[in-house]
PDB file of N, CA and C in Angstrom:
ATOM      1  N   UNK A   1     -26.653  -1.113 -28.399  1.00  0.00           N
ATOM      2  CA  UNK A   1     -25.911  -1.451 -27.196  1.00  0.00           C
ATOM      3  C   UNK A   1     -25.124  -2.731 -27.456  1.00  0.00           C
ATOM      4  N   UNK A   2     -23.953  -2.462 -27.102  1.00  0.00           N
ATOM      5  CA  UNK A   2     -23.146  -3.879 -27.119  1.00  0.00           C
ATOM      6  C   UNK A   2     -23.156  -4.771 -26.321  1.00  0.00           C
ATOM      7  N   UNK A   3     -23.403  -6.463 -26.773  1.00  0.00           N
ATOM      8  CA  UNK A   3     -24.039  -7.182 -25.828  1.00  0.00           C
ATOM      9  C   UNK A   3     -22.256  -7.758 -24.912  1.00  0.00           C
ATOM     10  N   UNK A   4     -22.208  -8.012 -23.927  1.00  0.00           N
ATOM     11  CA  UNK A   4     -21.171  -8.683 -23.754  1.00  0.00           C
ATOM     12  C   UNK A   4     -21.154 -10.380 -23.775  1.00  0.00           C
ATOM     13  N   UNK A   5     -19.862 -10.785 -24.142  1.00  0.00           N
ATOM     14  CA  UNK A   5     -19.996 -12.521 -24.494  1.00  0.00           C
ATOM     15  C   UNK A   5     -19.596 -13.178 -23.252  1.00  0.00           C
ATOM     16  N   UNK A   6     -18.857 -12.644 -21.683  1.00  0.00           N
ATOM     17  CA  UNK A   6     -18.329 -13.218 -21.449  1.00  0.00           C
ATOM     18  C   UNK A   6     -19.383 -13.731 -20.369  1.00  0.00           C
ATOM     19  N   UNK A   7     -19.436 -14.925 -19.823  1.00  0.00           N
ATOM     20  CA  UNK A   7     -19.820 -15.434 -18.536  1.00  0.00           C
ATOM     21  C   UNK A   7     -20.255 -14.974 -17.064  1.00  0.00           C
ATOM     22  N   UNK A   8     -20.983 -14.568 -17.052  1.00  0.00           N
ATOM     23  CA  UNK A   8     -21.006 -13.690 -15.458  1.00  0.00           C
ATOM     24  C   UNK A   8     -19.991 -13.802 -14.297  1.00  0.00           C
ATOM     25  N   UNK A   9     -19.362 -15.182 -14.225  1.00  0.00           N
ATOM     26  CA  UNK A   9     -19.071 -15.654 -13.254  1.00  0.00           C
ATOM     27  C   UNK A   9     -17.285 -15.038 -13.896  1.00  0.00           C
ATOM     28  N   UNK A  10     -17.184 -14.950 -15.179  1.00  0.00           N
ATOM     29  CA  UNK A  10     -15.886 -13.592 -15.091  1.00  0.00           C
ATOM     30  C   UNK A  10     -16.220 -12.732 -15.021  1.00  0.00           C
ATOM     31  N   UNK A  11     -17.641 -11.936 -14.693  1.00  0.00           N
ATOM     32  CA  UNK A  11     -17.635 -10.749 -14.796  1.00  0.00           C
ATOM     33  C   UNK A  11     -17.416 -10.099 -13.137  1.00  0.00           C
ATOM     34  N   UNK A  12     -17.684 -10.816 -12.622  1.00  0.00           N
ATOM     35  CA  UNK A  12     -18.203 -10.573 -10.591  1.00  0.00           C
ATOM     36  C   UNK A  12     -17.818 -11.680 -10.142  1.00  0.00           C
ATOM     37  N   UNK A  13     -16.937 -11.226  -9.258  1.00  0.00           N
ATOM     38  CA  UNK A  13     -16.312 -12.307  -7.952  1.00  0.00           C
ATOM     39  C   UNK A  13     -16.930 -12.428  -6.758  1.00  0.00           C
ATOM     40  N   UNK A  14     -16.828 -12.776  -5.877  1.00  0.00           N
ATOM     41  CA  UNK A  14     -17.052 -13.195  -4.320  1.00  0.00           C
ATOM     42  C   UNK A  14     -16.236 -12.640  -4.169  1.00  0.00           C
ATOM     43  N   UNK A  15     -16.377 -12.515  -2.573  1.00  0.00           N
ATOM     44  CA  UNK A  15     -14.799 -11.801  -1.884  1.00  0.00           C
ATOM     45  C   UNK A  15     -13.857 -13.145  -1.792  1.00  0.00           C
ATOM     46  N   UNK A  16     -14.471 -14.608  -1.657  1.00  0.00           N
ATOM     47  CA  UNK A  16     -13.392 -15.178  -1.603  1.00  0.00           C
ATOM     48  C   UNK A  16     -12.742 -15.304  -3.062  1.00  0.00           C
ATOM     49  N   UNK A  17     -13.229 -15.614  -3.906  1.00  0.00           N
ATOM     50  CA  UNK A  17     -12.920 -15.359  -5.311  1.00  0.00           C
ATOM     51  C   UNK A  17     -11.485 -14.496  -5.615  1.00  0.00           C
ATOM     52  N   UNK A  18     -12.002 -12.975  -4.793  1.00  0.00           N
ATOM     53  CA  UNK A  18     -10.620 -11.829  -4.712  1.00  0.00           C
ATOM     54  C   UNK A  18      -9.989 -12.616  -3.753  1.00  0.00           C
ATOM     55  N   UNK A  19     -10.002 -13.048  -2.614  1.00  0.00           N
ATOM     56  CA  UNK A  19      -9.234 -13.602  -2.220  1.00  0.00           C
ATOM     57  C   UNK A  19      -7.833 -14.408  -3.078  1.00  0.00           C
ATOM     58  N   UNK A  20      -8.495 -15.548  -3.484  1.00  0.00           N
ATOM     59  CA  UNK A  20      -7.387 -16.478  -3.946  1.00  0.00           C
ATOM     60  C   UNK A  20      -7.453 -15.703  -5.235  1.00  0.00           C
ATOM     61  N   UNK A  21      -7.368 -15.186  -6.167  1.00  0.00           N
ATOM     62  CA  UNK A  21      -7.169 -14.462  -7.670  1.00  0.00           C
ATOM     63  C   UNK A  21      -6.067 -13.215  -6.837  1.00  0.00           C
ATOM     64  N   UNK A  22      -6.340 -12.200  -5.696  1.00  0.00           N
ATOM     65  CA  UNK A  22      -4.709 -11.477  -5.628  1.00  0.00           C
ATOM     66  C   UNK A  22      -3.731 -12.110  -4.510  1.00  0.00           C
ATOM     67  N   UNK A  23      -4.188 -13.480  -3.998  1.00  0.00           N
ATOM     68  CA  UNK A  23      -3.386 -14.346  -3.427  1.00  0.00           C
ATOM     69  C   UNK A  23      -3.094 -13.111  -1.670  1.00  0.00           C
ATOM     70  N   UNK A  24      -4.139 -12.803  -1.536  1.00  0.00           N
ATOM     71  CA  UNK A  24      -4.032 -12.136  -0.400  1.00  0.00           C
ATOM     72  C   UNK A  24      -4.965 -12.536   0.899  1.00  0.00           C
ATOM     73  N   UNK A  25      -4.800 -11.688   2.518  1.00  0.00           N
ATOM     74  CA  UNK A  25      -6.013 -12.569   3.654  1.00  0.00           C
ATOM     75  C   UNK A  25      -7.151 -11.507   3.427  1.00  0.00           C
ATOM     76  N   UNK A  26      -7.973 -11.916   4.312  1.00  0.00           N
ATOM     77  CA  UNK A  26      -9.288 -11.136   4.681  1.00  0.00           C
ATOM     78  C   UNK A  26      -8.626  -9.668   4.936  1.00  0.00           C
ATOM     79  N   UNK A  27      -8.174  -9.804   6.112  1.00  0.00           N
ATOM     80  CA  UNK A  27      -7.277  -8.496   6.527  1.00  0.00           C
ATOM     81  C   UNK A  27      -6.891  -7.261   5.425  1.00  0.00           C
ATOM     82  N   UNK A  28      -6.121  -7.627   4.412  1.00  0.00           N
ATOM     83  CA  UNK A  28      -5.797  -7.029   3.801  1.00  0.00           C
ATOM     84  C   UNK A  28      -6.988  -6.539   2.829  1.00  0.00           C
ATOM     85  N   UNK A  29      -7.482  -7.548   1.984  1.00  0.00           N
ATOM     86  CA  UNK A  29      -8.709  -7.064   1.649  1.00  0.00           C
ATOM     87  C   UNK A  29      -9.457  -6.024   2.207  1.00  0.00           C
ATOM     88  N   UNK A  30      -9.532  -6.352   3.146  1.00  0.00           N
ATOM     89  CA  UNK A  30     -10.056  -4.717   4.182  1.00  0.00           C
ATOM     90  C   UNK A  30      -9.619  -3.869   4.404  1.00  0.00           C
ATOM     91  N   UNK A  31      -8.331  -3.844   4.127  1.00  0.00           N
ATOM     92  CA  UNK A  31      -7.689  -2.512   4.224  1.00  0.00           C
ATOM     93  C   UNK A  31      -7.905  -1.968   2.808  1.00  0.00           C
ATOM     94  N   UNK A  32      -7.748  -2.120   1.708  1.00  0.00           N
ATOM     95  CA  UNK A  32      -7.153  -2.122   0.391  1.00  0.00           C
ATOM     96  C   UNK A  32      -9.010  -1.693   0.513  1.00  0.00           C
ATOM     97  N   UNK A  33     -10.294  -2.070   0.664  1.00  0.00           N
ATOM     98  CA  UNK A  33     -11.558  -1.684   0.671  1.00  0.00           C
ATOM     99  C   UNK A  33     -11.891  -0.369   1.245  1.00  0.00           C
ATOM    100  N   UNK A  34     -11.439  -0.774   2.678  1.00  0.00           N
ATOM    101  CA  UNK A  34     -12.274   0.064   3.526  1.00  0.00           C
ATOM    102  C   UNK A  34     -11.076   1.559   3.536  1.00  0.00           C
ATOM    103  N   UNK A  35      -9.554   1.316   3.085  1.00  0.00           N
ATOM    104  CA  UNK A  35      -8.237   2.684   3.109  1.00  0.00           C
ATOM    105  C   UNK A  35      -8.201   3.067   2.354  1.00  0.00           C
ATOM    106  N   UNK A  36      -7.715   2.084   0.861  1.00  0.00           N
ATOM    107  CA  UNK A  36      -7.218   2.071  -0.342  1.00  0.00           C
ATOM    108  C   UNK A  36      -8.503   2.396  -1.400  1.00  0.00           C
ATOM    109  N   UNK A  37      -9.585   2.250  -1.082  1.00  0.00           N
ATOM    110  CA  UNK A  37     -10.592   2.447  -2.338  1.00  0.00           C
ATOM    111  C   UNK A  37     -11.205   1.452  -3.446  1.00  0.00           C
ATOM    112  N   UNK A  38     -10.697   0.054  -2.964  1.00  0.00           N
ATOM    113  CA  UNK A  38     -11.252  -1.009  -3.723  1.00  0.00           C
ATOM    114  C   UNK A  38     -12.397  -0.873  -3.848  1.00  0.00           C
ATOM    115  N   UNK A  39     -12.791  -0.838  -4.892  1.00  0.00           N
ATOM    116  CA  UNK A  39     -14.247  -1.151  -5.178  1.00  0.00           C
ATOM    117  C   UNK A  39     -15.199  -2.008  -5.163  1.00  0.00           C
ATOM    118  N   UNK A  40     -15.840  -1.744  -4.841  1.00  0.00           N
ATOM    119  CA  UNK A  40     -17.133  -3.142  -4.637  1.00  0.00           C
ATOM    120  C   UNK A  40     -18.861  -2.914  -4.280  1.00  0.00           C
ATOM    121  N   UNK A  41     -19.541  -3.844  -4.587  1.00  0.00           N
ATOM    122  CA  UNK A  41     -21.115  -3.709  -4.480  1.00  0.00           C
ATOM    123  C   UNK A  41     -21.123  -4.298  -3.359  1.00  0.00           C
ATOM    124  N   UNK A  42     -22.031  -3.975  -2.354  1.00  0.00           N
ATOM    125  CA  UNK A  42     -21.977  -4.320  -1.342  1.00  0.00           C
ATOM    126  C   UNK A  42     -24.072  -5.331  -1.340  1.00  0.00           C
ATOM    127  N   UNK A  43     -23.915  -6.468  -1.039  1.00  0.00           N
ATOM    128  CA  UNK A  43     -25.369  -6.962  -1.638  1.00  0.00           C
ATOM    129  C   UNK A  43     -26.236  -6.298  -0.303  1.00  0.00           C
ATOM    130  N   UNK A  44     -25.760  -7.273   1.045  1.00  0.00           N
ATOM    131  CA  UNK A  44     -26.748  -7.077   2.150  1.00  0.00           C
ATOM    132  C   UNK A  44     -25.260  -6.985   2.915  1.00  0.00           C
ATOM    133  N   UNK A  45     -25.306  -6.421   4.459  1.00  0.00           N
ATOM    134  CA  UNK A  45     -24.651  -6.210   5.468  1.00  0.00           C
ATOM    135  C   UNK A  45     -23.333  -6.610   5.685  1.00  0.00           C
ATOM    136  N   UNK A  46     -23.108  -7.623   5.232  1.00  0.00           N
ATOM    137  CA  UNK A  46     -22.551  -9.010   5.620  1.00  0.00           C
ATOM    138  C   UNK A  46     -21.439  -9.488   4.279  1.00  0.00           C
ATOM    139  N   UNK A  47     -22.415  -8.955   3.205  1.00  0.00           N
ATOM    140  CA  UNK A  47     -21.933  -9.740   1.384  1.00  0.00           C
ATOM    141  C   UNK A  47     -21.650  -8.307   0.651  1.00  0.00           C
ATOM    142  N   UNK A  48     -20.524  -8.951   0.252  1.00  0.00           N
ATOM    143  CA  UNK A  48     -19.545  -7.712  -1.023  1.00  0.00           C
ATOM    144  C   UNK A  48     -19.395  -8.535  -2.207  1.00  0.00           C
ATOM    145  N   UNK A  49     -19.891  -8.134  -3.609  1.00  0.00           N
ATOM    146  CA  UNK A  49     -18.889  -8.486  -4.577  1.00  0.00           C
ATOM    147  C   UNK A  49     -18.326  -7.426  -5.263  1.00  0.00           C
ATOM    148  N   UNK A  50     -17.407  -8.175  -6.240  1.00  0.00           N
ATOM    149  CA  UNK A  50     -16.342  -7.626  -6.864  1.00  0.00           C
ATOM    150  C   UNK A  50     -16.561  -7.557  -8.527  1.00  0.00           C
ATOM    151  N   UNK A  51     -16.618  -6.418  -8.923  1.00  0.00           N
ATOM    152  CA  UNK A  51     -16.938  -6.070 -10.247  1.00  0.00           C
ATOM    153  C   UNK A  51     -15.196  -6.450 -11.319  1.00  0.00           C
ATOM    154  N   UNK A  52     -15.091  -7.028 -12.152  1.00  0.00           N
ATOM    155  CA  UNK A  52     -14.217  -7.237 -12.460  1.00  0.00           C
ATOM    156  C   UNK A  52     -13.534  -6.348 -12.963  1.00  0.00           C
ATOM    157  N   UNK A  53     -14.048  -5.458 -13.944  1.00  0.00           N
ATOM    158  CA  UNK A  53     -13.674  -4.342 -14.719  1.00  0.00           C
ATOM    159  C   UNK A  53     -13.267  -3.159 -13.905  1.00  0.00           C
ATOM    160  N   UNK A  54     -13.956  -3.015 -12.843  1.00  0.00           N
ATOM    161  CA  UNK A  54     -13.858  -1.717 -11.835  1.00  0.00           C
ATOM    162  C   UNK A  54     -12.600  -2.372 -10.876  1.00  0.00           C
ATOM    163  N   UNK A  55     -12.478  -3.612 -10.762  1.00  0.00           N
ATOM    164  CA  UNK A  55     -11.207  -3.764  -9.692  1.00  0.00           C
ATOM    165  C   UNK A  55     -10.484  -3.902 -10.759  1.00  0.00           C
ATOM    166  N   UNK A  56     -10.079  -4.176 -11.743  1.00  0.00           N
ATOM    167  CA  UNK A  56      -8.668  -3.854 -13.149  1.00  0.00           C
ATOM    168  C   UNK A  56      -8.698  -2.680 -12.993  1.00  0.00           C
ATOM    169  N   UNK A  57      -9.761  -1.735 -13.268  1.00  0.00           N
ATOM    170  CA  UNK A  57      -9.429  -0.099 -13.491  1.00  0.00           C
ATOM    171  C   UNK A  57      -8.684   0.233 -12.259  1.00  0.00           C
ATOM    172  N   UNK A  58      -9.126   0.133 -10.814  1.00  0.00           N
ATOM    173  CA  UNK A  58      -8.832   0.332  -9.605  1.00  0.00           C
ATOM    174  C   UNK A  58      -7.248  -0.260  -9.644  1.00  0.00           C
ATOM    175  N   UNK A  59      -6.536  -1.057  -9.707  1.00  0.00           N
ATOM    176  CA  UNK A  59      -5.038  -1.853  -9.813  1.00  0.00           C
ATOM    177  C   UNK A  59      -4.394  -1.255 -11.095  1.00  0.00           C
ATOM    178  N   UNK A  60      -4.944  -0.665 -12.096  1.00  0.00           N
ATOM    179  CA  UNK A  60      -4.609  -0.174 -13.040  1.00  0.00           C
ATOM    180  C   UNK A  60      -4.006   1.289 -12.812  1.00  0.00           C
ATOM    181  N   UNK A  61      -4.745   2.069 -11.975  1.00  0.00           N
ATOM    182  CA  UNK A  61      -4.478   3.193 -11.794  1.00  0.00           C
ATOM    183  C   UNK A  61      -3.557   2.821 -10.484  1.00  0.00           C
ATOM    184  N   UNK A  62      -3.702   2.024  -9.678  1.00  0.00           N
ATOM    185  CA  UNK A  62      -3.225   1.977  -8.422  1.00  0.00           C
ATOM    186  C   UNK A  62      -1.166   1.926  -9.130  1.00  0.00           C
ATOM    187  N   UNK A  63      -1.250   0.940  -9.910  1.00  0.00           N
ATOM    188  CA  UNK A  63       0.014   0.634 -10.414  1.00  0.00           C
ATOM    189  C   UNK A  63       0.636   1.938 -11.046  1.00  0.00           C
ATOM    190  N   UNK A  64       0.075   2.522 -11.722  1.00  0.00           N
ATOM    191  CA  UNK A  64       0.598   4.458 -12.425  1.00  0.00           C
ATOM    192  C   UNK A  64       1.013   4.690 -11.086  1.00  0.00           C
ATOM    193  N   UNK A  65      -0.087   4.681 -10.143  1.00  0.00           N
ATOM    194  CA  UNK A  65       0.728   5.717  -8.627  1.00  0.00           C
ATOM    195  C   UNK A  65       2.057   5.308  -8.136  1.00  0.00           C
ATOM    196  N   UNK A  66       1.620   3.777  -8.096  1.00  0.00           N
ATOM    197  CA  UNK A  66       2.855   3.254  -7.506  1.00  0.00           C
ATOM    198  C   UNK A  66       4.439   3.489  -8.519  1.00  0.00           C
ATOM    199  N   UNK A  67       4.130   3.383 -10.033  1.00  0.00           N
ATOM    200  CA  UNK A  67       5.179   3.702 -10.622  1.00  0.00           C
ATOM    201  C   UNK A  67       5.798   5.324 -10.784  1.00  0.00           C
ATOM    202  N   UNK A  68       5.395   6.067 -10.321  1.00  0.00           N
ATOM    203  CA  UNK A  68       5.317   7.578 -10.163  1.00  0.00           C
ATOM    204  C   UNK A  68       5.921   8.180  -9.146  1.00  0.00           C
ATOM    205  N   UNK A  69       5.545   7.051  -8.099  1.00  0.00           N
ATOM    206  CA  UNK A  69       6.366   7.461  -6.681  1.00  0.00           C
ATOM    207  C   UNK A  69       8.189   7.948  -6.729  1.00  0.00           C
ATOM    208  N   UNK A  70       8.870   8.327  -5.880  1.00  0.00           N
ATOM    209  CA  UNK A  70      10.093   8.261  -5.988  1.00  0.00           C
ATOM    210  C   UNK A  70      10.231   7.159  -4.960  1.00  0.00           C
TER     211      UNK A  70
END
């Protein structure tokens, strides 16, 4: 198994974390979660984080759609 080198704290964000990193509000965040399909672990009721690799894949593919569109 391959170990990874990087830091936890690049691996998983906070929601405020996503916040200021796509320079966006709460609001939107919630849409883009709860419409769009952002991904996220949800801890207890209240607390979401953000997997780093799964929100790149998620903006990764999101960007193909968007370039595809007419």
């Amino acid at each position: 198994m391959e170990e990874n080198k990087l830091p936890l704290e690049n691996l998983v964000y906070s929601e405020a974390a996503m916040l200021e990193l796509l320079g966006i509000g709460r609001e939107t965040l919630d849409t883009l979660r709860l419409e769009k399909g952002l991904p996220f672990v949800r801890l207890t009721s209240r607390a979401r984080i953000y997997l780093a690799d799964e929100v790149l894949g998620w903006l990764k593919r999101a960007a193909r759609t968007a370039s595809e569109a007419p």
